[in-house]
Protein backbone atom coordinates (compact mmCIF):
# COMPACT_ATOMS: atom_id res chain seq x y z
CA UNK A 1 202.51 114.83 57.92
CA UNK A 2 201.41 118.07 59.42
CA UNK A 3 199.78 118.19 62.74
CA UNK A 4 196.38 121.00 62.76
CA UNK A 5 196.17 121.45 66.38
CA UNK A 6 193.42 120.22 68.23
CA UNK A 7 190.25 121.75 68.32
CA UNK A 8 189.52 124.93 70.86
CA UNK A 9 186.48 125.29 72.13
CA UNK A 10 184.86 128.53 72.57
CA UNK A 11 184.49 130.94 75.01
CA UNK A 12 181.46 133.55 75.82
CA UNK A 13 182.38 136.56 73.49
CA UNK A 14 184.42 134.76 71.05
CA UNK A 15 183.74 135.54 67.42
CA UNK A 16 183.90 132.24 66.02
CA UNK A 17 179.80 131.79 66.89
CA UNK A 18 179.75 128.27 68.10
CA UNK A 19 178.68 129.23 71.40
CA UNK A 20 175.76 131.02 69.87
CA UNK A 21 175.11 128.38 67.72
CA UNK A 22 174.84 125.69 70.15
CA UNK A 23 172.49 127.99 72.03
CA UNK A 24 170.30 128.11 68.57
CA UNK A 25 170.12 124.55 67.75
CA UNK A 26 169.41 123.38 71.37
CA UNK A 27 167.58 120.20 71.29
CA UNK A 28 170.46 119.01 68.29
CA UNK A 29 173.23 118.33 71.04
CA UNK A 30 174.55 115.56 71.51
CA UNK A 31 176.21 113.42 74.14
CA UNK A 32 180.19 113.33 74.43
CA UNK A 33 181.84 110.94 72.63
CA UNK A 34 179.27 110.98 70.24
CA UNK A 35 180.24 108.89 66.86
CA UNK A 36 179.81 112.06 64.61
CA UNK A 37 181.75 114.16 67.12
CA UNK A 38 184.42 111.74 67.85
CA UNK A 39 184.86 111.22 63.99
CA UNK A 40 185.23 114.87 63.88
CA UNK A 41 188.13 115.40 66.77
CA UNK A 42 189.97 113.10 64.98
CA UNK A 43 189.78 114.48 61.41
CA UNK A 44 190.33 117.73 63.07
CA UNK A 45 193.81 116.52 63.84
CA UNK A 46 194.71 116.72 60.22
CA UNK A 47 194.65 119.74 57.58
CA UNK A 48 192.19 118.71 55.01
CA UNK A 49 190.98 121.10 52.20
CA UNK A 50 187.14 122.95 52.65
CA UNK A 51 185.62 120.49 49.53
CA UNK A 52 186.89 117.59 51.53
CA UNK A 53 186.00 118.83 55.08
CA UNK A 54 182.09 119.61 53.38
CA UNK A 55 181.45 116.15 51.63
CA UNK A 56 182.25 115.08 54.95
CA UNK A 57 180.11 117.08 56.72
CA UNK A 58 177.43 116.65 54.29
CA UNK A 59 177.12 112.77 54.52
CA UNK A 60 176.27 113.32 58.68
CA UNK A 61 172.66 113.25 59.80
CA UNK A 62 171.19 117.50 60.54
CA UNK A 63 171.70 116.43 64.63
CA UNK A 64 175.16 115.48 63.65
CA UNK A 65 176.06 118.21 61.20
CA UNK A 66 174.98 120.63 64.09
CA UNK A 67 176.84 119.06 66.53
CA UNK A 68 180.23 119.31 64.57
CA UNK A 69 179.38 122.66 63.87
CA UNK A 70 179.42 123.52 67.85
CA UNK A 71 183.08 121.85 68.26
CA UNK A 72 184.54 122.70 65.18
CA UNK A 73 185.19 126.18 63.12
CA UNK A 74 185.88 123.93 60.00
CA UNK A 75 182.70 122.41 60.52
CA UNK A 76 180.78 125.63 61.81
CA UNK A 77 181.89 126.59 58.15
CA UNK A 78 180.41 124.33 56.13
CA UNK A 79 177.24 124.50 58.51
CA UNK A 80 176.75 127.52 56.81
CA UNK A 81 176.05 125.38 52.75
CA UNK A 82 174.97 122.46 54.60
CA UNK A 83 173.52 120.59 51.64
CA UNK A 84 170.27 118.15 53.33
CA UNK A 85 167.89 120.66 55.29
CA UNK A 86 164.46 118.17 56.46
CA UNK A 87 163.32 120.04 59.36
CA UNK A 88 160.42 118.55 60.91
CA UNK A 89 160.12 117.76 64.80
CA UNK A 90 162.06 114.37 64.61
CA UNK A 91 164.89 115.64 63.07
CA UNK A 92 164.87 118.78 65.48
CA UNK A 93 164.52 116.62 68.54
CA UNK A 94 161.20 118.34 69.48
CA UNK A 95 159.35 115.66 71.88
CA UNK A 96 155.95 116.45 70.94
CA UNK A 97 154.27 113.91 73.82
CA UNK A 98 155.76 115.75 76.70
CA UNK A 99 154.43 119.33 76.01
CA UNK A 100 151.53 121.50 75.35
CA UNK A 101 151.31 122.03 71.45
CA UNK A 102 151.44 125.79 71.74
CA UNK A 103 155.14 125.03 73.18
CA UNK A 104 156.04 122.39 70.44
CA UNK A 105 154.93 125.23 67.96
CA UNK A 106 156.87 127.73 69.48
CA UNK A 107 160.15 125.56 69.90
CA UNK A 108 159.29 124.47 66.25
CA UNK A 109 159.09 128.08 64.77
CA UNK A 110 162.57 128.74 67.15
CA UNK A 111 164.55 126.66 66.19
CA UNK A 112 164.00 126.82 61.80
CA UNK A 113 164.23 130.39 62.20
CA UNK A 114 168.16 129.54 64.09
CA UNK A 115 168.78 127.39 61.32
CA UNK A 116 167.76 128.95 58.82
CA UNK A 117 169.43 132.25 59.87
CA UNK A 118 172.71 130.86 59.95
CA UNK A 119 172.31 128.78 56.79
CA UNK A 120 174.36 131.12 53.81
CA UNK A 121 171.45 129.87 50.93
CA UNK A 122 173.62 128.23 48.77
CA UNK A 123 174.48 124.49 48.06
CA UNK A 124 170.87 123.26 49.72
CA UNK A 125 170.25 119.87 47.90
CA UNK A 126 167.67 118.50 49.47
CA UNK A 127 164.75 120.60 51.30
CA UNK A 128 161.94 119.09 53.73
CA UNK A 129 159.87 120.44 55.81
CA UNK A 130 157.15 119.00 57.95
CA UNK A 131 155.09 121.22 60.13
CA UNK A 132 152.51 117.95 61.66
CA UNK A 133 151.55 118.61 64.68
CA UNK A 134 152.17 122.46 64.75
CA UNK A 135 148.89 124.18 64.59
CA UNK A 136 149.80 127.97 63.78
CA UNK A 137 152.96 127.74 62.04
CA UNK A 138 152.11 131.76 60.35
CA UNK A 139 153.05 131.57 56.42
CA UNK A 140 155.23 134.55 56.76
CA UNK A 141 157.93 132.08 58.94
CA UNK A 142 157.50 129.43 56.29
CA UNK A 143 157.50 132.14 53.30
CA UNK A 144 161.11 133.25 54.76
CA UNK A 145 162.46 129.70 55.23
CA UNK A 146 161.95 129.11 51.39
CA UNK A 147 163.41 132.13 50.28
CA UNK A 148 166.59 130.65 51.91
CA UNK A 149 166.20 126.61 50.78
CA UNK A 150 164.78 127.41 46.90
CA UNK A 151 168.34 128.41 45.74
CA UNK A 152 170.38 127.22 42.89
CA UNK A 153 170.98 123.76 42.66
CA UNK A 154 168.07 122.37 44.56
CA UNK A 155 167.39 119.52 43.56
CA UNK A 156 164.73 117.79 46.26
CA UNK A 157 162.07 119.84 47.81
CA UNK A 158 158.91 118.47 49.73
CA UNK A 159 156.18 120.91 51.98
CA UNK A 160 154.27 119.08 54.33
CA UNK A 161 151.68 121.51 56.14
CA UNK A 162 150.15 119.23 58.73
CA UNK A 163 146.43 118.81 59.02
CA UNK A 164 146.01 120.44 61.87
CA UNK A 165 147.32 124.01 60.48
CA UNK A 166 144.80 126.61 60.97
CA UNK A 167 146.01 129.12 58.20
CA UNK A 168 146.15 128.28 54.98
CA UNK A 169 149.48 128.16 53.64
CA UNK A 170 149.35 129.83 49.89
CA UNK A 171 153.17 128.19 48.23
CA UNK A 172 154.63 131.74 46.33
CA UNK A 173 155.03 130.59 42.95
CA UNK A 174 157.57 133.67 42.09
CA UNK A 175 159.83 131.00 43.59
CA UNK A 176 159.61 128.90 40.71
CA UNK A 177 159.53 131.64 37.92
CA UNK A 178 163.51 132.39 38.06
CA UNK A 179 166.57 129.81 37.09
CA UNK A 180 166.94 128.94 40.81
CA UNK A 181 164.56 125.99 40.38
CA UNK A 182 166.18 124.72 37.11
CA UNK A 183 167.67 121.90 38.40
CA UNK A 184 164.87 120.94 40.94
CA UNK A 185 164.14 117.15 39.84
CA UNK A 186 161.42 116.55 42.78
CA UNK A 187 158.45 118.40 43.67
CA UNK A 188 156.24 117.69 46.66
CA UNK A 189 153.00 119.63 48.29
CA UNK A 190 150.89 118.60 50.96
CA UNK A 191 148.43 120.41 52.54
CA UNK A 192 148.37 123.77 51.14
CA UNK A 193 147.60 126.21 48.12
CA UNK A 194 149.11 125.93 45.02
CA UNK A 195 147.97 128.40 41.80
CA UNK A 196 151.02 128.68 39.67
CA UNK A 197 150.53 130.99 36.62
CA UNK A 198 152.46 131.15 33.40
CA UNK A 199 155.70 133.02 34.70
CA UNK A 200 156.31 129.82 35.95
CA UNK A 201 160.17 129.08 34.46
CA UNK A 202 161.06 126.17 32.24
CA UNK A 203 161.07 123.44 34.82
CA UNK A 204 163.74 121.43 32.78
CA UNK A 205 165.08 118.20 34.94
CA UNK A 206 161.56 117.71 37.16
CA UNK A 207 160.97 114.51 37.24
CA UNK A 208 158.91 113.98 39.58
CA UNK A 209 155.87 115.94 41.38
CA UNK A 210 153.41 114.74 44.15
CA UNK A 211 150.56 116.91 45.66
CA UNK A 212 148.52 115.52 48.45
CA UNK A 213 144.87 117.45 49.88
CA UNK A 214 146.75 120.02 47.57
CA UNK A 215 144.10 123.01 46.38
CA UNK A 216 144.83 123.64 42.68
CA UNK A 217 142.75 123.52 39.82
CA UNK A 218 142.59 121.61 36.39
CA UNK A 219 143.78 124.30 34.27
CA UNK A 220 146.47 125.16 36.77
CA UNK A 221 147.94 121.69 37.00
CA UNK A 222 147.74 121.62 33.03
CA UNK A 223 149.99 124.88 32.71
CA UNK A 224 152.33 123.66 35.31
CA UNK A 225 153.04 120.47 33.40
CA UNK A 226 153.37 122.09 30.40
CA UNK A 227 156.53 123.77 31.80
CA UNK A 228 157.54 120.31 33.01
CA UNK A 229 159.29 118.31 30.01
CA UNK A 230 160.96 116.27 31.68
CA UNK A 231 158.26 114.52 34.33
CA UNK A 232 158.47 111.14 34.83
CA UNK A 233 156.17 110.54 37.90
CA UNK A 234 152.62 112.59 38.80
CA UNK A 235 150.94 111.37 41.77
CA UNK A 236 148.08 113.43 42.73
CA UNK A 237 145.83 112.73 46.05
CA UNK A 238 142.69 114.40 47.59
CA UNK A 239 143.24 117.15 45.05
CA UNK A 240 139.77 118.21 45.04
CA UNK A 241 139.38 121.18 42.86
CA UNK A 242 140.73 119.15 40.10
CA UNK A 243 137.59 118.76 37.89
CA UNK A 244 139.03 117.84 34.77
CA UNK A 245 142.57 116.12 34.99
CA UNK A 246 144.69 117.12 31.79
CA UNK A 247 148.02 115.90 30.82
CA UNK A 248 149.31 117.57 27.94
CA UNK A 249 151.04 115.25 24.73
CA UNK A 250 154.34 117.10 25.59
CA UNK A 251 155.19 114.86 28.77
CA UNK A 252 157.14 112.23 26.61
CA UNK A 253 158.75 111.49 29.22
CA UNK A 254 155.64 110.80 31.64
CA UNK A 255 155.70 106.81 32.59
CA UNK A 256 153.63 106.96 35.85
CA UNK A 257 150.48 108.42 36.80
CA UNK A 258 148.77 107.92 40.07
CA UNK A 259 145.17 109.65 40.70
CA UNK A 260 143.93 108.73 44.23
CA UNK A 261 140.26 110.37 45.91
CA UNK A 262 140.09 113.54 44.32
CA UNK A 263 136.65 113.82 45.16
CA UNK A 264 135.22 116.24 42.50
CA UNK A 265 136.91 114.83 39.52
CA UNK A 266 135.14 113.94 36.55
CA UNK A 267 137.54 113.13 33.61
CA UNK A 268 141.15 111.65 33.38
CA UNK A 269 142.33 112.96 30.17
CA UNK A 270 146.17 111.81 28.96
CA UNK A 271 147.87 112.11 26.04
CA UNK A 272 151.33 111.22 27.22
CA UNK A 273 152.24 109.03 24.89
CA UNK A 274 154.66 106.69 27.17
CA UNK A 275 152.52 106.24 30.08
CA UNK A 276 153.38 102.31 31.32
CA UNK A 277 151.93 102.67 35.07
CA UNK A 278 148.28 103.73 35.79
CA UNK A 279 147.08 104.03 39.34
CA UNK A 280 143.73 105.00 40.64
CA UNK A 281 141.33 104.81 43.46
CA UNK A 282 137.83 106.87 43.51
CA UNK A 283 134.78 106.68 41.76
CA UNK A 284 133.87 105.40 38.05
CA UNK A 285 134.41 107.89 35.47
CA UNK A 286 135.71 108.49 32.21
CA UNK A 287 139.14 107.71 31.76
CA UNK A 288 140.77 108.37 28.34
CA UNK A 289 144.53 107.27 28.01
CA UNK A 290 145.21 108.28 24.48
CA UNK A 291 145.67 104.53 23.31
CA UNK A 292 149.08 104.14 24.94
CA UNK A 293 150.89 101.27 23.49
CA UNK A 294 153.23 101.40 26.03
CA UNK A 295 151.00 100.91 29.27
CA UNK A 296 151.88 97.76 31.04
CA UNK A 297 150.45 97.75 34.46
CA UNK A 298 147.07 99.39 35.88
CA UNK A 299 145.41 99.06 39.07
CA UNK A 300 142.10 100.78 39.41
CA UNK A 301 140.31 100.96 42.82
CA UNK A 302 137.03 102.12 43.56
CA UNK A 303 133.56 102.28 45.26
CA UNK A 304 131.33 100.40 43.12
CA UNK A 305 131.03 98.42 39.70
CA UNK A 306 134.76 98.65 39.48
CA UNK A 307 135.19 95.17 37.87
CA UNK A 308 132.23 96.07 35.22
CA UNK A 309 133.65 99.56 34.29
CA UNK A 310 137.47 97.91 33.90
CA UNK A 311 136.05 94.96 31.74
CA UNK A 312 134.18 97.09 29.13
CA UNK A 313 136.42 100.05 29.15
CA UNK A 314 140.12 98.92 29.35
CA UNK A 315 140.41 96.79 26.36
CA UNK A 316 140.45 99.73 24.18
CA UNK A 317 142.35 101.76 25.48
CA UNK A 318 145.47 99.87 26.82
CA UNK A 319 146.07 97.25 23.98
CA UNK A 320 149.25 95.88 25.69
CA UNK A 321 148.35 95.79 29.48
CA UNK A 322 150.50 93.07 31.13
CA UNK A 323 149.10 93.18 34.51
CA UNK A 324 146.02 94.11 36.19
CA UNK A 325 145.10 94.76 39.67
CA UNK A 326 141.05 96.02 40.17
CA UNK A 327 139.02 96.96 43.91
CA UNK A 328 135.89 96.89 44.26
CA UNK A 329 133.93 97.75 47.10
CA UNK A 330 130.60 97.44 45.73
CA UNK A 331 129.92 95.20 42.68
CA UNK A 332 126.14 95.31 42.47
CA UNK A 333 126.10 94.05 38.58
CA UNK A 334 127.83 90.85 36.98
CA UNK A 335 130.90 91.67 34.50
CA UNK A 336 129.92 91.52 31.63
CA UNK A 337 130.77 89.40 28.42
CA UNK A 338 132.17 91.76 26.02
CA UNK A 339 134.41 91.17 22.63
CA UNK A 340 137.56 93.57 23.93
CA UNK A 341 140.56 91.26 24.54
CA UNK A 342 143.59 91.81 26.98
CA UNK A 343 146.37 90.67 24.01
CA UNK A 344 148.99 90.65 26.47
CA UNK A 345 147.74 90.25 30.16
CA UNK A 346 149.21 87.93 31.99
CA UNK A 347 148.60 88.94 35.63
CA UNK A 348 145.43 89.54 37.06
CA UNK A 349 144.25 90.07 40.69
CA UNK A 350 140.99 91.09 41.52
CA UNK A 351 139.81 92.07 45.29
CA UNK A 352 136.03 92.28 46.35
CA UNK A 353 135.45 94.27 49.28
CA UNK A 354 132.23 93.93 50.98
CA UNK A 355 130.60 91.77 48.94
CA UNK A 356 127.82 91.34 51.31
CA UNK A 357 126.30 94.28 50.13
CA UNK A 358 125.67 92.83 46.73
CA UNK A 359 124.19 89.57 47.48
CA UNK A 360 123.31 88.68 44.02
CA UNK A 361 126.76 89.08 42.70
CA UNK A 362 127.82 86.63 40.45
CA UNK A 363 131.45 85.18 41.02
CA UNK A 364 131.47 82.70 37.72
CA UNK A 365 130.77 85.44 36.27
CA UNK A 366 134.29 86.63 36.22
CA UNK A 367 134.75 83.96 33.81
CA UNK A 368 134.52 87.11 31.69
CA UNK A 369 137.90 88.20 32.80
CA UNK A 370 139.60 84.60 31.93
CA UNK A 371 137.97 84.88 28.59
CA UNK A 372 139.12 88.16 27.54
CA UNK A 373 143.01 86.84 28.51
CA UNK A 374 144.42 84.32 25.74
CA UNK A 375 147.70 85.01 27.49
CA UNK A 376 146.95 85.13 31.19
CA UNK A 377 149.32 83.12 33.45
CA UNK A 378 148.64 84.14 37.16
CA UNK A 379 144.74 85.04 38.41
CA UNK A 380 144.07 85.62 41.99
CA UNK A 381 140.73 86.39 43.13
CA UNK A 382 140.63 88.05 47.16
CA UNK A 383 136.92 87.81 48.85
CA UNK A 384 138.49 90.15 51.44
CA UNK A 385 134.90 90.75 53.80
CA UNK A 386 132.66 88.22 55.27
CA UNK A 387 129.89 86.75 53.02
CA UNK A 388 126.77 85.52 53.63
CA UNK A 389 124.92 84.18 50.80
CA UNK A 390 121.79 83.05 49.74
CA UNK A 391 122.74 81.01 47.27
CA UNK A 392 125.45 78.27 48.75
CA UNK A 393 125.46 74.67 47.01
CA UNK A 394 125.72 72.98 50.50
CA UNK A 395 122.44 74.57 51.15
CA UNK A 396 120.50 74.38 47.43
CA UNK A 397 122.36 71.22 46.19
CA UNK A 398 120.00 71.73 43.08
CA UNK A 399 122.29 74.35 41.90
CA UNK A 400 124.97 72.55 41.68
CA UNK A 401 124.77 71.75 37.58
CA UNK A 402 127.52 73.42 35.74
CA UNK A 403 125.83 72.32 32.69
CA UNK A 404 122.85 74.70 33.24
CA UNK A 405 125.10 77.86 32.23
CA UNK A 406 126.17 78.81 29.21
CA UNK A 407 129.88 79.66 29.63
CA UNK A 408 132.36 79.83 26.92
CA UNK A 409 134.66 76.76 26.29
CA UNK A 410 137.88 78.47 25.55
CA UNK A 411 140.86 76.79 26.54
CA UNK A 412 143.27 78.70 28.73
CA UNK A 413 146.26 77.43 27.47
CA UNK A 414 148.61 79.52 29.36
CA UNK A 415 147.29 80.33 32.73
CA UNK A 416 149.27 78.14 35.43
CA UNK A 417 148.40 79.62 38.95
CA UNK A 418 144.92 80.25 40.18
CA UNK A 419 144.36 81.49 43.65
CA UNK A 420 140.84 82.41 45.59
CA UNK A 421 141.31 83.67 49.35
CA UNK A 422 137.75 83.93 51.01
CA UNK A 423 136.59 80.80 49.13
CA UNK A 424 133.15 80.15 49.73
CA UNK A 425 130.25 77.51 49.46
CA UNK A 426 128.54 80.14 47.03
CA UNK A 427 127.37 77.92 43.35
CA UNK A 428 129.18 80.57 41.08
CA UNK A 429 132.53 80.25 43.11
CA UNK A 430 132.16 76.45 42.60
CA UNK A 431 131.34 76.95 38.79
CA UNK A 432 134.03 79.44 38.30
CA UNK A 433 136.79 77.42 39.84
CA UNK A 434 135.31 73.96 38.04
CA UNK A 435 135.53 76.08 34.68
CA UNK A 436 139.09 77.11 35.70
CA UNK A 437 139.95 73.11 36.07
CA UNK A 438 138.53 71.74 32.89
CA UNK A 439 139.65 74.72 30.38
CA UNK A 440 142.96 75.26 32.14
CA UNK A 441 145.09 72.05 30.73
CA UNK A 442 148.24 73.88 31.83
CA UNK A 443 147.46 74.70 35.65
CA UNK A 444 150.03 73.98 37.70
CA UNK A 445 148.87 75.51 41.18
CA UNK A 446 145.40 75.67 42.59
CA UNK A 447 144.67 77.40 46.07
CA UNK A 448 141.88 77.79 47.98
CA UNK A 449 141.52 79.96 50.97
CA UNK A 450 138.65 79.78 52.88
CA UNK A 451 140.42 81.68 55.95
CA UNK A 452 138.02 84.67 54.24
CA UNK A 453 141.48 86.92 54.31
CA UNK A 454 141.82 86.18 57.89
CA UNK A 455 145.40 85.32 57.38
CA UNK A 456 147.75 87.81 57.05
CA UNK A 457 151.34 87.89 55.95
CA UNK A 458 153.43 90.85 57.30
CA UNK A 459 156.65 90.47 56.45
CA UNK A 460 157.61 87.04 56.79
CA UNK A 461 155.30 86.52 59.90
CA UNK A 462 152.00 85.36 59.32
CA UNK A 463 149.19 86.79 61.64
CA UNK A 464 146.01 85.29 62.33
CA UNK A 465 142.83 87.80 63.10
CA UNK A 466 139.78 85.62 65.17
CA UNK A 467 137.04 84.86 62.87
CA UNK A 468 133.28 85.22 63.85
CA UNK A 469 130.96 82.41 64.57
CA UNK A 470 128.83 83.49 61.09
CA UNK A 471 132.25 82.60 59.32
CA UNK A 472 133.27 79.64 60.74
CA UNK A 473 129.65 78.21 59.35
CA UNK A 474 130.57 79.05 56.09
CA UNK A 475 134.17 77.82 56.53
CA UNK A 476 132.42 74.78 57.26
CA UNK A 477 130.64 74.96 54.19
CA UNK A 478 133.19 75.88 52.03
CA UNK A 479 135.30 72.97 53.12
CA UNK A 480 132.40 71.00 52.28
CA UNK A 481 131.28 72.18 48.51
CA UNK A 482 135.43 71.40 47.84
CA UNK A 483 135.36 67.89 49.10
CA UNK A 484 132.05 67.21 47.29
CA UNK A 485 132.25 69.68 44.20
CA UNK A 486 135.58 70.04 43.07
CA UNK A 487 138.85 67.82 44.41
CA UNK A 488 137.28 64.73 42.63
CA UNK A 489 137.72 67.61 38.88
CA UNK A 490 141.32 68.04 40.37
CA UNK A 491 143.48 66.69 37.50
CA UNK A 492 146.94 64.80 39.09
CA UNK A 493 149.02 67.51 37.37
CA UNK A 494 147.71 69.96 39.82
CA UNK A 495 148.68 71.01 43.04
CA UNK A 496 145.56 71.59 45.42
CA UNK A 497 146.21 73.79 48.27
CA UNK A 498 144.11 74.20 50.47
CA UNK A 499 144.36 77.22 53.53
CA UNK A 500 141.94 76.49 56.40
CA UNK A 501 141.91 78.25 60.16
CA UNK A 502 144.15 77.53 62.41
CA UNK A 503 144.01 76.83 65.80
CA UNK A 504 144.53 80.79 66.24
CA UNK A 505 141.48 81.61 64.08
CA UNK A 506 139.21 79.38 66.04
CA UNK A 507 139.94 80.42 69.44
């Protein structure tokens, strides 16, 4: 086989530009006998075509790529169609807690500007750019680094302004008006402007976009979709000019939606016919999902009567849900008893934040929930806060009747695994789990947590946080209304668990 000979290295005033270029990417170098540059001296021994030399350079790190492209003209080559530009001050070895941020900006503007320079604008791939923690990164640098990454055949691109910009980035949309962007498949905005208008091209394989504290309107988003026929993902958050959220019957591709704290919004709106996942987190509203018979899994999230708006609303308009995740912080009225069934759930977890702010609330009543299931299988129930309550059947033993409320007696013929975390000594937690033992033939598992969501699983290590004096009363308590209330209902088919603090908590 032919020998290449080995690799020279350059001299001041040599035309090859490696010496310049190592002077540009400073902060890329690397140490000598390096993997990626020790890889590279010894597939510079042979002759190998350009296509063969680029996939190789293309599946090193940036640091890496640049440091090849110092050593090697082969490599200095292909620097210039290097495929994966994310440029943010990780990736450009920019140690942000040793200097003042006006020098972190400066070395941040630097060294883009050398990279992009010396990048030809063709074969980018994949485009990110993160500006956190610059504070004055002027739109005019990032304006010319796009015009060289938004080329033909991009297929990734994300924008990260960081929060602590103090000009407004406005993204040009004339970017996305021409057949460079018609293979783009990923779309992603954080932190700045975005108004596109309708000389906005056929976006034909986008599949997915996501636009964080991004400022566009309604009608804007509404247009852009429209051009998007192909979208498979939207995830909007902190979009807060977005007043009316439309998404147009065309998306027939659309299967995920996510809507999280866009403050001023006041109507969800889709007609996407396929929609399967629904995410969202903010505050009730009305949410209108075109009666998609294909939406499986929703989890709403929100600041009050989140369980109540859920209960009454959902039914109708997701016939086939399968699984079920609500949040609510506040839950200051009972959920209701309505007629609307959930055909097909069999998953449901509901989380109560704060529940001390609504004494009065009502756990049996979630009964509601069980009764609205025919098929439900798993139901968790998380009393994530403290609660103090004015109603616990240690303390009003009166209370303790089941027979005194009127409850449905449906049998849950399906549901196997119940589990409350942040049990509690409160009457209606005790009714609701006695109802779940006598119309629940089929139960399999029954757990009780009365660790109050003090145990937490992180992986698979299991952290304990120290509970307060207030909660080891009602830990106390709780453990008490189970031994007297509700192991001696515990049929011999079930398995009783039963999570108490540990040594851990108590200290």
């Amino acid at each position: 086989m032919t020998q290449a000979p080995s690799v020279k290295r350059s001299r001041p005033g040599s035309d090859d530009g490696s010496i310049v270029l190592a002077h540009e990417l400073k902060g890329l170098t690397c140490q000598k006998g390096d993997g990626a540059l020790g890889a590279e001296r010894r597939a510079s021994e042979l002759i190998l075509p350009d296509d063969i030399l680029d996939h190789i350079h293309a599946l090193m790190s940036l640091r890496d790529a640049a440091c090849a492209a110092v050593v090697s003209r082969s490599f200095l080559r292909s620097w210039r169609f290097y495929p994966s530009l994310i440029l943010d001050i990780e990736t450009l070895g920019i140690k942000g807690c040793d200097q003042n941020i006006h020098v972190i900006t400066r070395d941040f503007i630097c060294r883009i500007d050398h990279i992009m320079q010396k990048h030809a604008g063709i074969g980018v791939k994949t485009f990110r750019l993160g500006t956190f923690p610059c504070r004055n990164v002027h739109p005019s640098h990032v304006d010319r680094w796009l015009q060289v990454a938004i080329t033909p055949g991009i297929k990734e691109f994300e924008l990260r302004m960081g929060w602590g910009n103090k000009i407004e980035y406005n993204f040009p949309c004339s970017l996305l008006s021409t057949e460079r962007v018609s293979s783009m498949q990923s779309f992603s905005l954080d932190g700045c402007s975005f108004h596109p208008t309708v000389e906005i091209g056929c976006l034909s394989n986008l599949t997915s976009v996501h636009l964080s504290s991004a400022r566009i309107s309604g009608e804007e988003l509404c247009g852009f979709l429209s051009k998007s026929l192909a979208l498979e993902q939207l995830d909007l958050y902190n979009c807060s000019d977005i007043v009316h959220l439309k998404i147009p019957s065309v998306l027939l591709q659309l299967h995920f939606l996510q809507v999280h704290r866009c403050a001023k919004l006041e109507l969800i709106e889709s007609k996407a016919p396929n929609l399967v996942d629904f995410y969202y987190y903010g505050h009730r509203m009305h949410i209108s999902l075109g009666y998609s018979l294909q939406l499986r899994r929703i989890q709403m999230s929100g600041e009050s009567n989140m369980l109540h708006c859920a209960r009454t609303m959902l039914p109708s308009i997701a016939p086939n849900l399968q699984t079920l995740y609500l949040t609510s912080e506040y839950e200051l009225v009972n959920t209701p008893m309505v007629l609307g069934k959930f055909i097909r759930l069999n998953y449901l977890e509901i989380m109560l934040i704060q529940p001390h702010h609504s004494p009065d609330y009502d756990f049996c009543s979630l009964v509601s929930f069980l009764d609205g299931s025919p098929a439900l299988e798993t139901f968790i129930v998380r009393v994530e806060i403290p609660v103090t309550r004015n109603d616990s059947i240690i303390e009003y033993p009166d209370c303790s009747s089941l027979q005194q409320r009127l409850l449905p007696q449906h049998s849950h013929a399906n549901l196997k695994k119940v589990t409350i975390t942040g049990f509690c000594s409160a009457r209606g937690m005790i009714e609701l789990t006695n109802y779940i033992l006598l119309y629940a033939p089929l139960l399999e598992y029954l757990t009780l947590d009365t660790t109050r969501g003090h145990e937490r699983k992180i992986h698979k290590s299991i952290i304990c946080l120290q509970m307060h004096e207030e909660d080891l009363v009602e830990v106390q308590r709780a453990r008490l209304a189970i031994a007297h209330y509700v192991e001696k209902n515990v049929p011999s088919t079930v398995n009783l668990r039963l999570v108490e603090p540990c040594s851990k908590c108590l200290s």
